[in-house]
N, C-alpha and C. Protein backbone atom coordinates (compact mmCIF):
# COMPACT_ATOMS: atom_id res chain seq x y z
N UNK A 1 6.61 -17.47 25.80
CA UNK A 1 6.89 -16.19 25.16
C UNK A 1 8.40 -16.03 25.01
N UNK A 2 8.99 -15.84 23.76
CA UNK A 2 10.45 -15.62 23.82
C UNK A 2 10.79 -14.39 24.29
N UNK A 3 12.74 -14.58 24.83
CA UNK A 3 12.72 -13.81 25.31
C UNK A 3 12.84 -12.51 24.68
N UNK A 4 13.23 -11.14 25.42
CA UNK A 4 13.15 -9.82 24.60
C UNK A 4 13.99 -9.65 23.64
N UNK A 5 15.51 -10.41 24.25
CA UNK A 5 16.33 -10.08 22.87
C UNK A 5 15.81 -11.04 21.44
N UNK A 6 15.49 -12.31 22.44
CA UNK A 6 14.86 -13.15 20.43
C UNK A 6 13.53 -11.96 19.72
N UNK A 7 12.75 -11.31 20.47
CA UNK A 7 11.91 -10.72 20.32
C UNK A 7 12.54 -9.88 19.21
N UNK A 8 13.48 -8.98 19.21
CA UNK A 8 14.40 -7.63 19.11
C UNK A 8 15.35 -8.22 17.83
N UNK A 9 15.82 -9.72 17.88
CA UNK A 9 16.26 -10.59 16.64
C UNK A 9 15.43 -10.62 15.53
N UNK A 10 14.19 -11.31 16.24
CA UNK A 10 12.75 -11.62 14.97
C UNK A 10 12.53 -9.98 14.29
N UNK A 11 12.66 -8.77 15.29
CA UNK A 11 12.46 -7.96 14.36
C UNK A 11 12.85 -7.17 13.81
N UNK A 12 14.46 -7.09 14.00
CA UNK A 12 15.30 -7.07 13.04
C UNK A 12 15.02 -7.71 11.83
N UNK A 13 15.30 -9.13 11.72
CA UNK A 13 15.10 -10.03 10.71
C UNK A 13 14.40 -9.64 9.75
N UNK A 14 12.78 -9.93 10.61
CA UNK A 14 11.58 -9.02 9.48
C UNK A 14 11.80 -8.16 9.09
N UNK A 15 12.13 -7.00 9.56
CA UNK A 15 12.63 -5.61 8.96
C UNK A 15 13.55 -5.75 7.79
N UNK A 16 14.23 -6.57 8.08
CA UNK A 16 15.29 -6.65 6.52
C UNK A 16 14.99 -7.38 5.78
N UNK A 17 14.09 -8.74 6.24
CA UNK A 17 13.69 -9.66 4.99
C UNK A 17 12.40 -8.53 4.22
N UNK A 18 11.85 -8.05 5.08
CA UNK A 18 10.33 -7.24 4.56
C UNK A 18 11.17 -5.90 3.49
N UNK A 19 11.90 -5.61 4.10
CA UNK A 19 12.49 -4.47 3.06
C UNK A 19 13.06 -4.86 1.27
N UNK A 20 13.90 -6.05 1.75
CA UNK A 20 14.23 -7.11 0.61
C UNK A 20 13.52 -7.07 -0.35
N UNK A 21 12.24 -7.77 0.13
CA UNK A 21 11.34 -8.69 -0.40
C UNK A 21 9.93 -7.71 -1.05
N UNK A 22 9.92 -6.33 -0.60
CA UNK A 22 9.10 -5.24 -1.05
C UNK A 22 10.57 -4.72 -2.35
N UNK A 23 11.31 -4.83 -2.07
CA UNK A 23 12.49 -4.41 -3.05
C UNK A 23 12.49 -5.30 -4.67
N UNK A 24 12.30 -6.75 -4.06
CA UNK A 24 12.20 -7.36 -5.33
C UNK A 24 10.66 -7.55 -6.18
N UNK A 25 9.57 -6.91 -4.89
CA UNK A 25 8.20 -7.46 -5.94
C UNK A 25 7.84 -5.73 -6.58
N UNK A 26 8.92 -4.80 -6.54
CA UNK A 26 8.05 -3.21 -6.73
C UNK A 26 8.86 -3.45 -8.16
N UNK A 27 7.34 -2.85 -8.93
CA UNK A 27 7.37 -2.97 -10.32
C UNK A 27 8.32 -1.63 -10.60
N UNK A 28 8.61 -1.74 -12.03
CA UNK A 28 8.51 -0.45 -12.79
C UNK A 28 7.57 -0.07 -12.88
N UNK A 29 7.53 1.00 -12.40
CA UNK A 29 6.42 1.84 -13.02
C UNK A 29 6.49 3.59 -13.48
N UNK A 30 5.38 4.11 -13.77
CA UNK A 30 5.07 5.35 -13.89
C UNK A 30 5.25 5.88 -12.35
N UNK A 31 4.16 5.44 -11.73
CA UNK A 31 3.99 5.66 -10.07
C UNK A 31 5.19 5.30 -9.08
N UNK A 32 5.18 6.28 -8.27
CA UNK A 32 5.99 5.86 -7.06
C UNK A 32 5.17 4.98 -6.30
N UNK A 33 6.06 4.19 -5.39
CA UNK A 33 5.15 3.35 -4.25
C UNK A 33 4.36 4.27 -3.13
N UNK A 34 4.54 5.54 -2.99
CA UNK A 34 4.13 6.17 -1.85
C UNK A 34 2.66 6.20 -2.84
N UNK A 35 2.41 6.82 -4.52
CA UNK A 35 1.65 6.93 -5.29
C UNK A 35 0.19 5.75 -5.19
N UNK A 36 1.34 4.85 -5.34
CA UNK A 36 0.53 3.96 -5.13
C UNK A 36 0.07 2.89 -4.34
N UNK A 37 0.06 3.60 -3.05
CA UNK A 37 -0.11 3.32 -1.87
C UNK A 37 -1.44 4.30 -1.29
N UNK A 38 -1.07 5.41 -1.77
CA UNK A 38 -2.04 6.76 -1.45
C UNK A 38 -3.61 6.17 -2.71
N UNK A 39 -3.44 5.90 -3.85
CA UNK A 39 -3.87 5.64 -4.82
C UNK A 39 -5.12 4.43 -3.99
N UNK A 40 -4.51 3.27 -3.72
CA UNK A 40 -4.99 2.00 -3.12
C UNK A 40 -5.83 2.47 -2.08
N UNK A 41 -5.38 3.07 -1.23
CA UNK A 41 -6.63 3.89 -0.09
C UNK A 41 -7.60 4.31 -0.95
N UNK A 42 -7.61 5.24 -1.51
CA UNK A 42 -9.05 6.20 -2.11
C UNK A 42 -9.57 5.18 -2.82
N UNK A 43 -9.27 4.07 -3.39
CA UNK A 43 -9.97 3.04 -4.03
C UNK A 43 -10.74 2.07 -3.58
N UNK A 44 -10.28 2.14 -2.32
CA UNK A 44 -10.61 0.57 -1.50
C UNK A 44 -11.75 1.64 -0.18
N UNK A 45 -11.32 3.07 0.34
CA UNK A 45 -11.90 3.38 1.22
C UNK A 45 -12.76 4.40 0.28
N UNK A 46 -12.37 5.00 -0.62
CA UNK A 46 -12.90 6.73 -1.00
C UNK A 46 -14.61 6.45 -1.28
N UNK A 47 -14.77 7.48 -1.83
CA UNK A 47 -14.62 9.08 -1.58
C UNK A 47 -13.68 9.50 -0.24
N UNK A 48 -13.11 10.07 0.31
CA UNK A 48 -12.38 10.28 1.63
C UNK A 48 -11.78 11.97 1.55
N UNK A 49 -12.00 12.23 2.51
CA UNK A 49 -11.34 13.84 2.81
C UNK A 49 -9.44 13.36 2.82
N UNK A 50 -8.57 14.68 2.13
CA UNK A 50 -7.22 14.29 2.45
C UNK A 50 -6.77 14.32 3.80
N UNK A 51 -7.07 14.86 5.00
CA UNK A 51 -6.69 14.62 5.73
C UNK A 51 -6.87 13.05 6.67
N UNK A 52 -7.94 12.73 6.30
CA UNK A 52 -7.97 11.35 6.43
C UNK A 52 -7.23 10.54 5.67
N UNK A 53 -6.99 10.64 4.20
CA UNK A 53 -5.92 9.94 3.33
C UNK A 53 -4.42 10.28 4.00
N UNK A 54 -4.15 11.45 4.51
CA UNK A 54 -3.05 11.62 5.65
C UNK A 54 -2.65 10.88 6.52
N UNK A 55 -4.04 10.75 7.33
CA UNK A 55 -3.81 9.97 8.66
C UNK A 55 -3.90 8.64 8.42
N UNK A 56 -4.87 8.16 7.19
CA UNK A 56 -4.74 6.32 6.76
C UNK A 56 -3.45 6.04 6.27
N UNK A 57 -2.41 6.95 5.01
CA UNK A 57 -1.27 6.58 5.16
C UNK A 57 0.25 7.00 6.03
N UNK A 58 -0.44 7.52 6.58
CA UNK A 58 0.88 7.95 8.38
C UNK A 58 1.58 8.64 7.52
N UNK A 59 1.20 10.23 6.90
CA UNK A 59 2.46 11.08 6.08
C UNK A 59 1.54 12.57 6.78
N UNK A 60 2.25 13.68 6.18
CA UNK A 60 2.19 15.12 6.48
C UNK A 60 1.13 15.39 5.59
N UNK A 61 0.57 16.30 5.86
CA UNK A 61 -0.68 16.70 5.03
C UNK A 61 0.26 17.39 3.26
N UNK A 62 1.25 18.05 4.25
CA UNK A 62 2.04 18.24 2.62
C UNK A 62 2.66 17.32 1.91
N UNK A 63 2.58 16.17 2.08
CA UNK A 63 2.79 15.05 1.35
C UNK A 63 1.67 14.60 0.47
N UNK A 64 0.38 14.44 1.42
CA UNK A 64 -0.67 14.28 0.70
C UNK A 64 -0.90 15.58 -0.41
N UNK A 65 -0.74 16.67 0.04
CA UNK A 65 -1.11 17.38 -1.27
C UNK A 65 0.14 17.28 -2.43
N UNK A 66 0.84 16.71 -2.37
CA UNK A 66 1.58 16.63 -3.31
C UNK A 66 1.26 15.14 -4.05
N UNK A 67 0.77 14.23 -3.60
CA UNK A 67 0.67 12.96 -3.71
C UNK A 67 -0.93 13.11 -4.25
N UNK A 68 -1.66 13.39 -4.24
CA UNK A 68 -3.06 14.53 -4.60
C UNK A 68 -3.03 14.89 -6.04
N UNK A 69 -1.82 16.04 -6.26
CA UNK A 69 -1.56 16.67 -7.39
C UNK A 69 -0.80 15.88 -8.49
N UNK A 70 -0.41 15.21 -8.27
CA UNK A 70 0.26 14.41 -8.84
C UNK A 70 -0.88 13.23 -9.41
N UNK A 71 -1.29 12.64 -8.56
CA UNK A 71 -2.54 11.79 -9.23
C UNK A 71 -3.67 12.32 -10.02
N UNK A 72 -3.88 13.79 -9.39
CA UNK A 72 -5.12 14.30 -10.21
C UNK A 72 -4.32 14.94 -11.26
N UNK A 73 -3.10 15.13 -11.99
CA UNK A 73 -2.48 15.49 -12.73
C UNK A 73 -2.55 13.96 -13.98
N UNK A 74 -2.56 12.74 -13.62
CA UNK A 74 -2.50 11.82 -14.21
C UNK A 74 -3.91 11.21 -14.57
N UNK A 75 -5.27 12.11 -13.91
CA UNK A 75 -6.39 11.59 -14.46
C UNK A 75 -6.70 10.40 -13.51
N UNK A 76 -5.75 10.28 -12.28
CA UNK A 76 -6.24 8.64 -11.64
C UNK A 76 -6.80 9.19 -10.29
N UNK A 77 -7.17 10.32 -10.19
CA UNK A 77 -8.05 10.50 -9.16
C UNK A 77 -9.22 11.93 -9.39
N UNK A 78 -10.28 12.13 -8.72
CA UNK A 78 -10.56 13.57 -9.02
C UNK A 78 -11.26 14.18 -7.82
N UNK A 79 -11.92 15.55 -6.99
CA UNK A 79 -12.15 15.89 -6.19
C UNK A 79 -13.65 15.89 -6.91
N UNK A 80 -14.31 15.96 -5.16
CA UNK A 80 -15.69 15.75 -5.35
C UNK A 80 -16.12 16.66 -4.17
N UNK A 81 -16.85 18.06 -4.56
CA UNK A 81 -16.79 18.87 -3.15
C UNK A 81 -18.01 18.01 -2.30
N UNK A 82 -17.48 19.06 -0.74
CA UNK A 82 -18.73 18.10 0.43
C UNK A 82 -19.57 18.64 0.56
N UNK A 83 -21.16 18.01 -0.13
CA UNK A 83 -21.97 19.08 -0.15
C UNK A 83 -22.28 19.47 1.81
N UNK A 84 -21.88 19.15 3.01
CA UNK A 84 -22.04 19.28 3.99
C UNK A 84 -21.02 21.21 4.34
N UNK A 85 -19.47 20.84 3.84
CA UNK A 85 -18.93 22.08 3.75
C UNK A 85 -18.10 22.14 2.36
N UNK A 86 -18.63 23.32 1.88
CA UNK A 86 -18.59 24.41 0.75
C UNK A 86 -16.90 24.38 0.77
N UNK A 87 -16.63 24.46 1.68
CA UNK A 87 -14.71 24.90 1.73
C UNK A 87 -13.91 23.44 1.55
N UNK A 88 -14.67 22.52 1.99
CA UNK A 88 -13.93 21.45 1.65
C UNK A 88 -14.28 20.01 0.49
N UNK A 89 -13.41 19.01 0.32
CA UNK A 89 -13.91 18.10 -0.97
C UNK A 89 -13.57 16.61 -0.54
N UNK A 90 -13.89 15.61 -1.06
CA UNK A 90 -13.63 14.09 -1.01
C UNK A 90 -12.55 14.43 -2.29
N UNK A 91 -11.75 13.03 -2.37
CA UNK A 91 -11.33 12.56 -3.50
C UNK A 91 -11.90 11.47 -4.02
N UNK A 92 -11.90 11.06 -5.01
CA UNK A 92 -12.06 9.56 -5.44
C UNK A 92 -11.53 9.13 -6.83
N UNK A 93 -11.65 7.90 -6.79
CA UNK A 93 -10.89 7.47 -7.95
C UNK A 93 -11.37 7.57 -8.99
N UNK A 94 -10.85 7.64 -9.90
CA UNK A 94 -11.15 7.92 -11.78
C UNK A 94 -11.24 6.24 -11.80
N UNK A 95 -12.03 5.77 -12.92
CA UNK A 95 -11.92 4.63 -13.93
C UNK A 95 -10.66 4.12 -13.93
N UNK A 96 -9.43 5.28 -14.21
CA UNK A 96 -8.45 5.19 -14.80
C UNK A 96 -7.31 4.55 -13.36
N UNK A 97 -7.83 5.29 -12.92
CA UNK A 97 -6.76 4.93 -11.11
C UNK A 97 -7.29 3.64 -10.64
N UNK A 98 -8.57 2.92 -10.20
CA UNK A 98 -8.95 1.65 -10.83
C UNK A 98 -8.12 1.05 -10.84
N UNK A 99 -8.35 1.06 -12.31
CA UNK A 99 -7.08 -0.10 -13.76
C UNK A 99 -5.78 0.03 -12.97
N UNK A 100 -5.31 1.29 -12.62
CA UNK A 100 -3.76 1.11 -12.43
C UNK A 100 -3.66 0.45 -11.01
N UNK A 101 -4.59 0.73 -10.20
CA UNK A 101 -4.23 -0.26 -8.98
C UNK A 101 -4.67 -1.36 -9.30
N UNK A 102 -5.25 -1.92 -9.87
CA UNK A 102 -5.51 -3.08 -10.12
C UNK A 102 -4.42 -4.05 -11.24
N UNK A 103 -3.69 -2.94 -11.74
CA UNK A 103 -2.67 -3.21 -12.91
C UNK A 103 -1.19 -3.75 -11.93
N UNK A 104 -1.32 -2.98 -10.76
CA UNK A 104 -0.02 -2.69 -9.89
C UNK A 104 0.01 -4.26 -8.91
N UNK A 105 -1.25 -3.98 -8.64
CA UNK A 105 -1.57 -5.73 -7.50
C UNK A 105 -1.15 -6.50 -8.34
N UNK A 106 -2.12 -6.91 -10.07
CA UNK A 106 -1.67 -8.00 -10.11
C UNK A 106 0.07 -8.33 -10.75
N UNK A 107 0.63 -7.36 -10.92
CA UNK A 107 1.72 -7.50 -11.19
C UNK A 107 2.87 -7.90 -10.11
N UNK A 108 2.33 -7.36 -8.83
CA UNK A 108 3.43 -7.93 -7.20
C UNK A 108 3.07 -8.51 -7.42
N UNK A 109 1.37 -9.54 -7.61
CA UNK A 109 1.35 -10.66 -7.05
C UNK A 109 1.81 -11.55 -8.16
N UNK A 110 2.22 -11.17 -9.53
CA UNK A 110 2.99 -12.29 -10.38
C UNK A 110 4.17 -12.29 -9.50
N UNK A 111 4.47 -11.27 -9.50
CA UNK A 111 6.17 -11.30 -8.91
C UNK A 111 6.05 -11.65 -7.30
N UNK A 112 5.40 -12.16 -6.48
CA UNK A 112 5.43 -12.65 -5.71
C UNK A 112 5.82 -14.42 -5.95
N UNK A 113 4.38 -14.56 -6.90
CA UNK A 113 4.27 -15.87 -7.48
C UNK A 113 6.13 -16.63 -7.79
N UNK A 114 6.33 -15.83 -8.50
CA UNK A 114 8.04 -15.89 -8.92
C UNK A 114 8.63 -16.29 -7.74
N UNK A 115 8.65 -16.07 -6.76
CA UNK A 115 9.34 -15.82 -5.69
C UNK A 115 9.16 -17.42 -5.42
N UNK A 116 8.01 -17.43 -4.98
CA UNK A 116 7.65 -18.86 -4.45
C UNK A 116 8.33 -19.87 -5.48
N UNK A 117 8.29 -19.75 -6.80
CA UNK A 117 8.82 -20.91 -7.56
C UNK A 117 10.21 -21.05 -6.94
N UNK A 118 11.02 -20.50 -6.63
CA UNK A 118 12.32 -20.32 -5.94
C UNK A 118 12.42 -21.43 -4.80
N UNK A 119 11.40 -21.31 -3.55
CA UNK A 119 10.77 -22.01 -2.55
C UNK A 119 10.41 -23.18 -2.93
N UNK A 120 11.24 -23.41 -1.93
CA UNK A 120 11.02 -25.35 -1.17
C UNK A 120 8.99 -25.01 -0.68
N UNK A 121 8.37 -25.99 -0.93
CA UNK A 121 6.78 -26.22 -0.75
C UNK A 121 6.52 -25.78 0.22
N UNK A 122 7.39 -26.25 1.45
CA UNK A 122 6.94 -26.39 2.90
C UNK A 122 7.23 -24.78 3.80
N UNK A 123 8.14 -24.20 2.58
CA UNK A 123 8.77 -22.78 2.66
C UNK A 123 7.22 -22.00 2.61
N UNK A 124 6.42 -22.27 1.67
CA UNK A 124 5.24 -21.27 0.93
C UNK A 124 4.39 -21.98 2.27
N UNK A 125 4.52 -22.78 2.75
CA UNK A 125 3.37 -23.84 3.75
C UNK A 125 3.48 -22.44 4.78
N UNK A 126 4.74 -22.60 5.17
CA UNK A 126 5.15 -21.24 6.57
C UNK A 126 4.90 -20.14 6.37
N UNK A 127 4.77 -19.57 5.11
CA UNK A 127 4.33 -17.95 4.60
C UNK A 127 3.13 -18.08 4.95
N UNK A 128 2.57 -18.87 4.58
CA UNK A 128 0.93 -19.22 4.43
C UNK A 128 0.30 -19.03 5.80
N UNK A 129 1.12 -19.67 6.66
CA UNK A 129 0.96 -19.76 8.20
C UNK A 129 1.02 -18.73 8.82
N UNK A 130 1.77 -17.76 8.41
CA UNK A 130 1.73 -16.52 9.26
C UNK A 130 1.08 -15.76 8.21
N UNK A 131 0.22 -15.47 7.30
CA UNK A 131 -0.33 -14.69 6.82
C UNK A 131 -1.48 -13.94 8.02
N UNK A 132 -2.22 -15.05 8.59
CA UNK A 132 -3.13 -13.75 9.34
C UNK A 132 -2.73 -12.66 10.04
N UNK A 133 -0.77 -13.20 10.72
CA UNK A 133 -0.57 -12.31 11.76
C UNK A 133 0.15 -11.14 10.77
N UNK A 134 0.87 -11.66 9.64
CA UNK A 134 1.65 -11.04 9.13
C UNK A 134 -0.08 -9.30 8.36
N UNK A 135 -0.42 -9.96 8.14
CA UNK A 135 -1.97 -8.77 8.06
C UNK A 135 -2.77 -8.25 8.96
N UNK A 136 -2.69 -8.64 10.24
CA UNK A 136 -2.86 -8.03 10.88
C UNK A 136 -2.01 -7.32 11.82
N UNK A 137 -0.75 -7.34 11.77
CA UNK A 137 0.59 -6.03 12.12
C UNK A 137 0.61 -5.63 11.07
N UNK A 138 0.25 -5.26 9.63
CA UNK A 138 0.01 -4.42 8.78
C UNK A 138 -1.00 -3.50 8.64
N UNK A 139 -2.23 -4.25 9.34
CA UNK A 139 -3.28 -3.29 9.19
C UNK A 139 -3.20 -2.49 10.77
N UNK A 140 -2.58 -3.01 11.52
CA UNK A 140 -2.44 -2.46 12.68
C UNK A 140 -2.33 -0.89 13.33
């Protein structure tokens, strides 16, 4: 096990290569990344109450309602009340919110692709290698 300061090095490092490297694959877009981050949840988990879309992306509930209004303003999400309670609703995705997360993935992952052409083989070999851990301290 290395020691604490290599520990405290490695994650430094990551922290700045990961910031970098989210810097060079975020598209232009319409959407902010928080957008479409909030967006990717209700797609992959929804229907979902916002306070759960809160707590899945680690923000303030007044974030989510702003991040909410903003999507259901663009047609890429819509509320669905709970027939369990009258006072409250799910969200879920439109058709349209879909397409755009699906528009947004495959566009990092061209621009990921890019990246690698840059990379020595054995470079993409070592990404490759830490992918399980590198996804599972993400989903963490």
């Amino acid at each position: 096990m290395p020691l604490e300061s290599d520990r405290a090095e490695l994650a430094a490092r990551l922290a700045f290569a990961l910031g970098r490297f989210n810097r060079r694959i975020r598209a232009a877009s319409e959407l902010t990344p928080g957008q479409i981050s909030a967006l990717s949840t209700i797609v992959t988990g929804g229907p979902i109450r916002p306070g759960d879309l809160a707590r899945a992306e680690r923000v303030a509930a007044p974030t989510v309602t702003r991040l909410l209004a903003d999507l259901e303003s663009r047609a890429l999400v819509a509320r669905q009340p709970d027939p369990d309670d009258g006072r409250s609703f799910f969200i879920l995705s439109t058709p349209a919110g879909v397409d755009a997360i699906l528009r947004a993935r495959a566009e990092r992952a061209a621009r990921v692709l890019a990246i690698f052409d840059e990379l020595e083989p054995a470079q993409v070999e070592q990404i490759a290698a830490a992918m399980d851990a590198l996804e599972s301290a993400a989903d963490g």
